[in-house]
N, C-alpha and C. Protein backbone atom coordinates (compact mmCIF):
# COMPACT_ATOMS: atom_id res chain seq x y z
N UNK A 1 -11.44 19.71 -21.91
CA UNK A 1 -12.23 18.63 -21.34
C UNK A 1 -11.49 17.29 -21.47
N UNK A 2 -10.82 17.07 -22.79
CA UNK A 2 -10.46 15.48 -22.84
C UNK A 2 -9.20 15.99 -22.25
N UNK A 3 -8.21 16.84 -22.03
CA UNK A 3 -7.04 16.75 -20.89
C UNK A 3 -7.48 16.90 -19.20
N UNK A 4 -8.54 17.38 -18.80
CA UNK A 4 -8.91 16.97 -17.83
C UNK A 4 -9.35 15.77 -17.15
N UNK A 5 -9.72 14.71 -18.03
CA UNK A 5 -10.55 13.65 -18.06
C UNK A 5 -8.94 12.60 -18.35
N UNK A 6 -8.53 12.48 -19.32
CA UNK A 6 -7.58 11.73 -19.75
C UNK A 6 -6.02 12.45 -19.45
N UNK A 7 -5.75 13.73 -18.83
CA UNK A 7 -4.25 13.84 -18.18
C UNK A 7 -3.74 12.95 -17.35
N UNK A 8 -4.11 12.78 -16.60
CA UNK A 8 -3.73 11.51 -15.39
C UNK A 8 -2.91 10.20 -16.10
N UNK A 9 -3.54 9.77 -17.52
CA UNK A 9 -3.38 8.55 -17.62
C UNK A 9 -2.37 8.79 -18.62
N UNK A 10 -1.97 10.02 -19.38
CA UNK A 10 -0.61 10.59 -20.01
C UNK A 10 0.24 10.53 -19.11
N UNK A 11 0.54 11.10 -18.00
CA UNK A 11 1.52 10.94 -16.22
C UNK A 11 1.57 9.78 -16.32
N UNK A 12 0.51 8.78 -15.67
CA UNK A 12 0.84 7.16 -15.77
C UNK A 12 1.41 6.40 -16.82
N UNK A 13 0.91 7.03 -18.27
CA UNK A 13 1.73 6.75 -19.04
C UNK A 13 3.38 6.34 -19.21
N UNK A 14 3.71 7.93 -18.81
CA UNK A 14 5.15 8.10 -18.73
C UNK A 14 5.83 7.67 -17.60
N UNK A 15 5.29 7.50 -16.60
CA UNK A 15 5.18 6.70 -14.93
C UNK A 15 5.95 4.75 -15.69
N UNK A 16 4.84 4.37 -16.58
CA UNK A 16 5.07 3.02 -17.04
C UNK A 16 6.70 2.86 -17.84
N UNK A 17 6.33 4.08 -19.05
CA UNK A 17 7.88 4.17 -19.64
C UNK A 17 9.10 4.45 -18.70
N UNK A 18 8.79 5.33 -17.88
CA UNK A 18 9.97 5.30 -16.92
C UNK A 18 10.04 3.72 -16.41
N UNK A 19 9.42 3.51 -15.49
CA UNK A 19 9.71 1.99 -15.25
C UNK A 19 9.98 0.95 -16.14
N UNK A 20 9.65 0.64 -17.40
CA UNK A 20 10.19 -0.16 -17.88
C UNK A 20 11.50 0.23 -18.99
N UNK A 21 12.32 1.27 -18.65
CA UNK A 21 13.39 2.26 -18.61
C UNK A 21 14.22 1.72 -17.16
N UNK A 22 13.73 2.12 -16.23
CA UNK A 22 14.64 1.79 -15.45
C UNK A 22 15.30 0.36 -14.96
N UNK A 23 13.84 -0.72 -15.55
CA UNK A 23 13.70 -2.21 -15.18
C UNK A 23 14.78 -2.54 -16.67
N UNK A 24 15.12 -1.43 -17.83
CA UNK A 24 16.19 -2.21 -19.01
C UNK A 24 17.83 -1.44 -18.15
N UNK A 25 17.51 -0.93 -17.52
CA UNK A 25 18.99 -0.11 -16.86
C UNK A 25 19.29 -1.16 -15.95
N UNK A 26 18.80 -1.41 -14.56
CA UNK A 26 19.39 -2.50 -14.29
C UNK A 26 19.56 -3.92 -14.56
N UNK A 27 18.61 -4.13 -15.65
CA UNK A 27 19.10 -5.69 -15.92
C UNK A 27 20.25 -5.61 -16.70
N UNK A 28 20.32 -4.79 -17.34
CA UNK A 28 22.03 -4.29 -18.29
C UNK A 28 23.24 -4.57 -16.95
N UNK A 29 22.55 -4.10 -16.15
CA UNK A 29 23.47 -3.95 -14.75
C UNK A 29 24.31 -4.89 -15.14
N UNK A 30 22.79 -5.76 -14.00
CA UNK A 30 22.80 -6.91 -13.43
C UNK A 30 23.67 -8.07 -13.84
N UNK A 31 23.42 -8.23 -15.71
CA UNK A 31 23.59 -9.15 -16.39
C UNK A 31 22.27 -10.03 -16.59
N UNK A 32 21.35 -9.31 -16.25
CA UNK A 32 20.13 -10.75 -16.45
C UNK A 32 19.47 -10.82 -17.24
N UNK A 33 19.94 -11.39 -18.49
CA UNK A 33 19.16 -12.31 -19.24
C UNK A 33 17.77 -12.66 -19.65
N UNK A 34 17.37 -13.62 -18.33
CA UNK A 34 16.40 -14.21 -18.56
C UNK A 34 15.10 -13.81 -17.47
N UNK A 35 14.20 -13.73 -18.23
CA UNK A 35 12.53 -13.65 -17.26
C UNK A 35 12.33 -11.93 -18.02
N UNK A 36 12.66 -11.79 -18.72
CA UNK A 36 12.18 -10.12 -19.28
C UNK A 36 10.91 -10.61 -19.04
N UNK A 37 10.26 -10.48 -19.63
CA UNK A 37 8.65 -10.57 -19.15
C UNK A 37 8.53 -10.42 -17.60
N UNK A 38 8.53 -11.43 -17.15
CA UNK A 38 8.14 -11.31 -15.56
C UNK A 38 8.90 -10.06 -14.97
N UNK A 39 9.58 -9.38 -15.45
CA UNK A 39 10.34 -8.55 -15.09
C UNK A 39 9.46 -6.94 -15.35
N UNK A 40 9.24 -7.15 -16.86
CA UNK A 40 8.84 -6.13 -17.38
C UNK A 40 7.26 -5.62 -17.23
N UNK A 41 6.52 -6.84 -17.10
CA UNK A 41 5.08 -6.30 -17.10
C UNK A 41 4.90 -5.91 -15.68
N UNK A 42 5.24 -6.18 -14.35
CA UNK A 42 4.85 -5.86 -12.79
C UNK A 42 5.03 -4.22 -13.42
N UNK A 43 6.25 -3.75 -13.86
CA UNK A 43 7.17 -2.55 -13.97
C UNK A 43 6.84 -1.49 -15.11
N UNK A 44 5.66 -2.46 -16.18
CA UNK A 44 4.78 -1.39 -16.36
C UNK A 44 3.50 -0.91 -16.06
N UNK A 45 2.81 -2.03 -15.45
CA UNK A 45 1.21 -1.63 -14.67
C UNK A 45 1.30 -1.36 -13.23
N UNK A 46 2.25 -1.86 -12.51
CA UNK A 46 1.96 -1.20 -11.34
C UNK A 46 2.63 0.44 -11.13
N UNK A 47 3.29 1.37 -11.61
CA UNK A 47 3.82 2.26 -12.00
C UNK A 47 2.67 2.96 -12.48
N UNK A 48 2.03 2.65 -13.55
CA UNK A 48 0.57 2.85 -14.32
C UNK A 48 -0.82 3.30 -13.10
N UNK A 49 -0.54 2.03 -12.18
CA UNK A 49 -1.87 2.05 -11.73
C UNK A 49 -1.83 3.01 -10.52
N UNK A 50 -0.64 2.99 -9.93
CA UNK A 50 -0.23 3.51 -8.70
C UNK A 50 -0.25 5.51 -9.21
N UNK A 51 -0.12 5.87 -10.46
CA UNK A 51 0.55 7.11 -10.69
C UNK A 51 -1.24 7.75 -10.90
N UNK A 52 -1.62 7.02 -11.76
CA UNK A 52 -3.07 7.58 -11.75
C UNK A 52 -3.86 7.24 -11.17
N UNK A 53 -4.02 6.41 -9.61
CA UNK A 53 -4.65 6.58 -8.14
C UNK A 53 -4.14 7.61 -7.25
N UNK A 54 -2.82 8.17 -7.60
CA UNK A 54 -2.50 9.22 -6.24
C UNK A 54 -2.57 10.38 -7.34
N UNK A 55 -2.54 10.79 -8.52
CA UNK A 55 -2.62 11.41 -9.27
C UNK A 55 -4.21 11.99 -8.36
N UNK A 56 -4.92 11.14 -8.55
CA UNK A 56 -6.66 11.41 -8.55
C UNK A 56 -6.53 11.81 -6.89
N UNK A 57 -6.46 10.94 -6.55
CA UNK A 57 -6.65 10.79 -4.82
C UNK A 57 -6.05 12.43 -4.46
N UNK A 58 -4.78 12.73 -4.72
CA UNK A 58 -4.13 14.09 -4.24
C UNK A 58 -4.11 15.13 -4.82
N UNK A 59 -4.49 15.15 -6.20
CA UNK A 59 -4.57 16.49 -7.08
C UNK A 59 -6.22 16.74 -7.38
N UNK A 60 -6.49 16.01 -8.47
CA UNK A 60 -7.47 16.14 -8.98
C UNK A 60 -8.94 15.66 -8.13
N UNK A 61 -9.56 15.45 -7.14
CA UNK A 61 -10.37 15.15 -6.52
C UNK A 61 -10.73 16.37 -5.16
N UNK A 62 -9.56 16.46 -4.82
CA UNK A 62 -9.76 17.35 -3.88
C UNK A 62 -9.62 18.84 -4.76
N UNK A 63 -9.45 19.02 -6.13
CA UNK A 63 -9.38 19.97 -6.32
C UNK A 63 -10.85 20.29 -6.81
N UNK A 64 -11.81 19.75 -7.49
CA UNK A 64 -12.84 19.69 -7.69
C UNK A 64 -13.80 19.40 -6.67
N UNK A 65 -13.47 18.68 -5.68
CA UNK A 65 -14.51 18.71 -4.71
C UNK A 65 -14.33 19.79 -3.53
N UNK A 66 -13.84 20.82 -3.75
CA UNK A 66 -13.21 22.02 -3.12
C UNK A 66 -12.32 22.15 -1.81
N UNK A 67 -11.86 21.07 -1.84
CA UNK A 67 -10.55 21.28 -0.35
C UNK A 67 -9.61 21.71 -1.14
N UNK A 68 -9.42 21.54 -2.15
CA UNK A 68 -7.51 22.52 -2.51
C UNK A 68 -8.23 23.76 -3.45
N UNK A 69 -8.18 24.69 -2.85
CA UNK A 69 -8.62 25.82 -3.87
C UNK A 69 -7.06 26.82 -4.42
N UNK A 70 -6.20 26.47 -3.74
CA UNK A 70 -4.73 27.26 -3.97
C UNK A 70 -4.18 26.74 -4.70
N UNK A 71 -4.09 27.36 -6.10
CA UNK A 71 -3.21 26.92 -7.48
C UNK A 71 -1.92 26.28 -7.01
N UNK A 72 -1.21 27.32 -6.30
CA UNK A 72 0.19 26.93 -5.82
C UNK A 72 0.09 25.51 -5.06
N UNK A 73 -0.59 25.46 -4.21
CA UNK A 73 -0.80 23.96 -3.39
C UNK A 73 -0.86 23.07 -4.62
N UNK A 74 -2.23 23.00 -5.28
CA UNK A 74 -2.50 22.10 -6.35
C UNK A 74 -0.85 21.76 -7.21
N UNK A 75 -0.42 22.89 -7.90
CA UNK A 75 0.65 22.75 -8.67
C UNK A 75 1.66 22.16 -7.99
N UNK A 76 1.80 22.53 -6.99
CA UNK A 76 3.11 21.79 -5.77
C UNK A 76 2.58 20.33 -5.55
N UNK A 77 1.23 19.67 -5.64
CA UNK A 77 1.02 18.49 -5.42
C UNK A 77 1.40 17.44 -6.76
N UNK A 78 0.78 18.40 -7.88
CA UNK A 78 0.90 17.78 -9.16
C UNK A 78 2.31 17.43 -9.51
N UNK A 79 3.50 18.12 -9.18
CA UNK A 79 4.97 17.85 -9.69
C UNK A 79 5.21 17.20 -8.59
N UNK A 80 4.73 17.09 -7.40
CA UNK A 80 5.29 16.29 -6.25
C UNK A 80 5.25 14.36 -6.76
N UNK A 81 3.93 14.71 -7.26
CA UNK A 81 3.15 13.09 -7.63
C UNK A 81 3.91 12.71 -8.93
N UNK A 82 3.86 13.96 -9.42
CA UNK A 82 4.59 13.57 -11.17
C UNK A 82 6.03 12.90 -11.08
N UNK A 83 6.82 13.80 -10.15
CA UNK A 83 8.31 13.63 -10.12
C UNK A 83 8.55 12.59 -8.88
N UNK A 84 8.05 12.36 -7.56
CA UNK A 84 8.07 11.22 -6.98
C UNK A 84 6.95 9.57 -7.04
N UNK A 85 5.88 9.75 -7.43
CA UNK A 85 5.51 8.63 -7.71
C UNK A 85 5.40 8.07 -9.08
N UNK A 86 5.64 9.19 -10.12
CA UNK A 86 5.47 8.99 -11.38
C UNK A 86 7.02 8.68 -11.76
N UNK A 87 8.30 9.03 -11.37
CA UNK A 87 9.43 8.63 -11.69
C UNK A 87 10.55 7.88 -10.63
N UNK A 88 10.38 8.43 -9.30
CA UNK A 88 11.03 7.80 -8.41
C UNK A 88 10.58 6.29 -8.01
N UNK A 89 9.58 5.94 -7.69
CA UNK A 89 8.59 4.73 -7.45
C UNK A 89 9.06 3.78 -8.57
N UNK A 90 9.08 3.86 -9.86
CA UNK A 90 9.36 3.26 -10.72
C UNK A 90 10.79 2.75 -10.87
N UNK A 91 11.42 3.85 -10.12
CA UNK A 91 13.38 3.18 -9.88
C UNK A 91 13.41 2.47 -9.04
N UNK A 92 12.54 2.91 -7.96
CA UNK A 92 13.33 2.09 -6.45
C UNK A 92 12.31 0.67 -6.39
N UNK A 93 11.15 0.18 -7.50
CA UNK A 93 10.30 -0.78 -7.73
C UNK A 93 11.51 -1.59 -8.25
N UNK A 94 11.99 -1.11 -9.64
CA UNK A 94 12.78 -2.10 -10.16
C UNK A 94 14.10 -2.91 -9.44
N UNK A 95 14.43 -2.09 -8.77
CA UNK A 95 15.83 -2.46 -8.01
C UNK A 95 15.83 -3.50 -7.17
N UNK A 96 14.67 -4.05 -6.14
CA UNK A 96 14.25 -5.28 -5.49
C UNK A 96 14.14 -6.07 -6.61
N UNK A 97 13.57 -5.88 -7.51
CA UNK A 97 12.47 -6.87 -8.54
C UNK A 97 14.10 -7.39 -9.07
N UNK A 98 14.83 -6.24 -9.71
CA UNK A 98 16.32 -7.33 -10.18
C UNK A 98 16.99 -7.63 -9.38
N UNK A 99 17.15 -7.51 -8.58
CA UNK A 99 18.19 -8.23 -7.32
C UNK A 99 17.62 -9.07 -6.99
N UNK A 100 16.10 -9.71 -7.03
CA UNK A 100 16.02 -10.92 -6.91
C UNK A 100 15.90 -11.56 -8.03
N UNK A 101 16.25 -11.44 -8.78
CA UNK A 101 16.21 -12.05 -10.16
C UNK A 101 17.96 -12.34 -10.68
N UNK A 102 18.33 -10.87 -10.41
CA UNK A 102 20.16 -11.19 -10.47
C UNK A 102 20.62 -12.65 -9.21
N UNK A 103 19.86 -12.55 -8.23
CA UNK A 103 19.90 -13.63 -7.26
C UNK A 103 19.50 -15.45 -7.41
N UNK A 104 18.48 -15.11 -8.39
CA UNK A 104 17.96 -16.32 -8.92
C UNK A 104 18.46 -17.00 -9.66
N UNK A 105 19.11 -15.97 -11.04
CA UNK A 105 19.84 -16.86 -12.19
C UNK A 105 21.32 -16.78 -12.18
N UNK A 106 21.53 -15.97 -10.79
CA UNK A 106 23.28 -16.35 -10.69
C UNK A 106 23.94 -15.36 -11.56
N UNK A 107 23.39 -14.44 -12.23
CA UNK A 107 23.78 -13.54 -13.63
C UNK A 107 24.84 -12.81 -13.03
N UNK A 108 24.94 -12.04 -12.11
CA UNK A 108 26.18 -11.51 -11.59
C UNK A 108 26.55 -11.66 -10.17
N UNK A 109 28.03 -11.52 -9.72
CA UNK A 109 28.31 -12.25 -7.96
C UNK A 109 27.60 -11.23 -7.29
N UNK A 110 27.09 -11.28 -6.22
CA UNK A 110 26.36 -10.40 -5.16
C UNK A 110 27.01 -10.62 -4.22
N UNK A 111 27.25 -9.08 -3.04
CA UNK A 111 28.28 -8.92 -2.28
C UNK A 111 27.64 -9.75 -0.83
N UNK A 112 28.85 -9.75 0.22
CA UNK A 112 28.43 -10.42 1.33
C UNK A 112 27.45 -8.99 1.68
N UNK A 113 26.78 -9.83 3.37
CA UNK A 113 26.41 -8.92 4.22
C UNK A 113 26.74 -7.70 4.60
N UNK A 114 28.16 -7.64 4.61
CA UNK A 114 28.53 -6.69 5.04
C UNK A 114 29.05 -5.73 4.34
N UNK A 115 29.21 -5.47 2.66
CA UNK A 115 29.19 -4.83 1.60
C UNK A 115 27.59 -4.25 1.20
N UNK A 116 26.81 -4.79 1.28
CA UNK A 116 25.61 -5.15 0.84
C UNK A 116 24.76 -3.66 0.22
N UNK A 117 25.07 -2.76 1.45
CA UNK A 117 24.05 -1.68 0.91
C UNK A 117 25.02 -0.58 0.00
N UNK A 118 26.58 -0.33 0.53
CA UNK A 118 27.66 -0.15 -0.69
C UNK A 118 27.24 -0.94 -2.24
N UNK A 119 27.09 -1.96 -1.82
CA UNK A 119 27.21 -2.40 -3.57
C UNK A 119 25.97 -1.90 -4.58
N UNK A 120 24.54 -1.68 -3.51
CA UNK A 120 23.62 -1.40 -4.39
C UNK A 120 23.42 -0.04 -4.43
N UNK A 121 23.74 0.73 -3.71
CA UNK A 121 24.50 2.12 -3.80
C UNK A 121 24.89 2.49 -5.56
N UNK A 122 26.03 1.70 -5.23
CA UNK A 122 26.58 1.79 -6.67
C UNK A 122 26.07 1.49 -7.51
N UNK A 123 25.34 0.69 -7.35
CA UNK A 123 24.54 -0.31 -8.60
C UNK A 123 23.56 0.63 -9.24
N UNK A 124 22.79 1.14 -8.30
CA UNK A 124 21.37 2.16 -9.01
C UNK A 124 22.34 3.57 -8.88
N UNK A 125 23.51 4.03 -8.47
CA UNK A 125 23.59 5.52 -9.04
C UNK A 125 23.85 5.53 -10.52
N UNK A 126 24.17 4.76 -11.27
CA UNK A 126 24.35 5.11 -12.66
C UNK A 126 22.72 5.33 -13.71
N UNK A 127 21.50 4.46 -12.98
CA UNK A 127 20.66 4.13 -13.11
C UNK A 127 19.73 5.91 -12.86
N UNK A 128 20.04 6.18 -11.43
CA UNK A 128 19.61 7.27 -11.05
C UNK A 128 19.73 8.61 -11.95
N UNK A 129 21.29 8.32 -12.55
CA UNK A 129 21.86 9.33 -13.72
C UNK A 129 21.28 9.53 -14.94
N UNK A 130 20.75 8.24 -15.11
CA UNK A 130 19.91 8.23 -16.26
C UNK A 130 18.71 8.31 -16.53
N UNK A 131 17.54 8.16 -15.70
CA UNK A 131 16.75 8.55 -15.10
C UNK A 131 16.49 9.83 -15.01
N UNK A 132 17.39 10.60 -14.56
CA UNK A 132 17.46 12.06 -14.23
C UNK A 132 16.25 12.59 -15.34
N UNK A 133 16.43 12.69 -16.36
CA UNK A 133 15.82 13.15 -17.57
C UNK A 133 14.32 12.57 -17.38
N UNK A 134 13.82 11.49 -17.13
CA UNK A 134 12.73 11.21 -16.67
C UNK A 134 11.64 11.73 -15.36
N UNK A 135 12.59 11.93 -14.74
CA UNK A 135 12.21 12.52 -13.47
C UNK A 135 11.82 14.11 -13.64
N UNK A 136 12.52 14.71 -14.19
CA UNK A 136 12.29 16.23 -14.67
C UNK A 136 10.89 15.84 -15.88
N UNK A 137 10.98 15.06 -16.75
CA UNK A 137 10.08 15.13 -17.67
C UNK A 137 8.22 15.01 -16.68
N UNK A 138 8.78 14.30 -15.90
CA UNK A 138 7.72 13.40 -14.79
C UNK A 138 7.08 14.70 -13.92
N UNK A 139 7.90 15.76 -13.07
CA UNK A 139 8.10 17.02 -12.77
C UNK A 139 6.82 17.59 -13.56
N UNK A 140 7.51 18.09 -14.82
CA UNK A 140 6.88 18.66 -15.87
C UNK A 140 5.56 18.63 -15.87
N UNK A 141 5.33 17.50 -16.30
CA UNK A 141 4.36 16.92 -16.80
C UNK A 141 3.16 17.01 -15.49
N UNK A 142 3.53 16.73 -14.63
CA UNK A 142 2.89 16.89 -13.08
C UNK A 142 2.50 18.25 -13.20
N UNK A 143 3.41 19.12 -13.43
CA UNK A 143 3.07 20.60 -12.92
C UNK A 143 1.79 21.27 -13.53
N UNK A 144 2.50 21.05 -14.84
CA UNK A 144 1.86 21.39 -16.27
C UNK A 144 0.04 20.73 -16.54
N UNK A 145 -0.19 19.20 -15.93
CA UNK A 145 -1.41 18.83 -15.70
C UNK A 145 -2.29 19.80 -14.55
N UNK A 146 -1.75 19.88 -13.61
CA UNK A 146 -2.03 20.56 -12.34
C UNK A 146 -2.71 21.71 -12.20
N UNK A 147 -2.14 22.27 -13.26
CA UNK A 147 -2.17 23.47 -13.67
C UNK A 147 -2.89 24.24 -14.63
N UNK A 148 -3.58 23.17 -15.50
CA UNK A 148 -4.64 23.20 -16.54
C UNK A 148 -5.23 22.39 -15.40
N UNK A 149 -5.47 21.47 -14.68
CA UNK A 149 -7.11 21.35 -13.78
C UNK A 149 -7.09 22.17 -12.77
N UNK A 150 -6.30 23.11 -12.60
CA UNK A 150 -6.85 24.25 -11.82
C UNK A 150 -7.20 25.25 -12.41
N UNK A 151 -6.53 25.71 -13.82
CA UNK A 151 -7.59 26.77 -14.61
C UNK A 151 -8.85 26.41 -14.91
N UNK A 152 -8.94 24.55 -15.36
CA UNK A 152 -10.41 24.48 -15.27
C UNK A 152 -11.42 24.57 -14.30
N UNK A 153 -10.97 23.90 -13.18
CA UNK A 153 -11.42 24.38 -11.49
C UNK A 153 -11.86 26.05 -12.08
N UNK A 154 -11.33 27.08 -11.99
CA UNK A 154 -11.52 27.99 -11.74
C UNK A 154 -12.44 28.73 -12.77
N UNK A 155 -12.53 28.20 -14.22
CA UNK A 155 -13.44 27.97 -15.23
C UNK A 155 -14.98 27.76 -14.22
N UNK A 156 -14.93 26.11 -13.99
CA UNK A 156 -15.99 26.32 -13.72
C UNK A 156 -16.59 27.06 -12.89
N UNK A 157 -16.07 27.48 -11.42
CA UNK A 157 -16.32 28.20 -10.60
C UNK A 157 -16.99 29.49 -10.79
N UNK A 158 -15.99 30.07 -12.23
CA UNK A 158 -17.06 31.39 -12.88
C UNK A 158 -18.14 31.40 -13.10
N UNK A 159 -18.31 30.05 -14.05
CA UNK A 159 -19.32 30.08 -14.60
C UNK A 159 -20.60 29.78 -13.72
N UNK A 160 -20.39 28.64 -12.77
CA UNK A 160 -21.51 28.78 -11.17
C UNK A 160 -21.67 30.13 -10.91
N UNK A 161 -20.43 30.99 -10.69
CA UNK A 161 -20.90 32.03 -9.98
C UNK A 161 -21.65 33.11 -10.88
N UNK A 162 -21.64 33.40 -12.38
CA UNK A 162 -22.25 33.71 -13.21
C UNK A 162 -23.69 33.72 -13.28
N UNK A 163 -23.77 32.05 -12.89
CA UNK A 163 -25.36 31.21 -13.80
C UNK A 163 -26.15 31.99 -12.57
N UNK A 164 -25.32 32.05 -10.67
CA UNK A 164 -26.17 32.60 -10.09
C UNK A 164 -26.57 33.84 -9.77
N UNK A 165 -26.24 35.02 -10.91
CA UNK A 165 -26.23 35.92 -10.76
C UNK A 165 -27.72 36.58 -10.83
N UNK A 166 -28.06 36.89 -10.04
CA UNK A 166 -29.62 37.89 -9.79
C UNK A 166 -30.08 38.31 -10.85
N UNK A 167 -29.26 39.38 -11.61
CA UNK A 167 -29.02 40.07 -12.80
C UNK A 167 -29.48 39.44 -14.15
N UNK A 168 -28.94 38.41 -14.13
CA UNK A 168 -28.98 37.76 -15.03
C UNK A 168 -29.84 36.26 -15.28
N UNK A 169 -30.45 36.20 -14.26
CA UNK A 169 -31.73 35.39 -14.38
C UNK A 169 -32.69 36.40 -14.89
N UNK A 170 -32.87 37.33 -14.37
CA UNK A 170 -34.46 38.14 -14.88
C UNK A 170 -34.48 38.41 -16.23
């Protein structure tokens, strides 16, 4: 009961640590210094808020209100949400957020126009590398929730179909 009720916000949890993981990878990049805060709090609540609204919205809602009755669907949604909005969202959030900040305080040269998407290429694959481990944990963790609220789904379902048994009223 309390991992059905409170799983979501373990995912968002780790949704937040990833992001403010990936928001200390590129400011290392970057060189930037200054504004940690303004940097760091967007990169842990919106990560947070975003992971346990589509968490609910795509797994857990429709699995209880009976449109996803297929474990496999459910479980394929849960690592989908875990490993792309719970770890990817949180990389590609931070990467605008420091480039305008590497832009602001001058912390490192930024390429012309015409280098532009080369340089940040480079910039987040080392980021991406490191990450890696998050993203699988994110995966995990997705699947693994998914997967206990569909045994409970299917818990309760017995037990409805039990309580209405003919037999067992008289």
């Amino acid at each position: 009961r309390n991992l059905c009720n409170h799983g979501p916000y373990f995912l968002a949890a780790n949704s937040s640590l990833c992001g403010l993981a990936a928001n200390n990878f590129f400011r290392n990049i970057l060189h930037v210094r200054r504004a940690f805060l303004v940097s760091a709090l967007p990169m842990a609540v919106i990560p947070f808020i975003s992971t346990a609204a589509v968490y609910e919205v795509f797994v857990r809602e429709p699995l209880f209100s009976g449109d996803l009755s297929c474990e496999l669907c459910a479980v394929v949604r849960g690592g989908i949400t875990g490993a792309v909005v719970g770890a990817l969202y949180p990389i590609f959030l931070a990467l605008p957020l420091n480039a305008s900040l590497t832009a602001r305080y001058s912390s490192s040269p930024l390429p012309g126009k015409e280098n532009l998407l080369r340089y940040w290429l480079t910039t987040a694959q080392p980021v991406f590398r490191k990450m890696s481990l998050g993203v699988l944990i994110q995966l995990i963790t997705g699947l693994y929730l998914a997967t206990k609220h569909h045994g409970i789904y299917v818990k309760i379902l017995q037990q409805m179909s039990a309580s209405r048994d003919p037999e067992e009223l008289q």
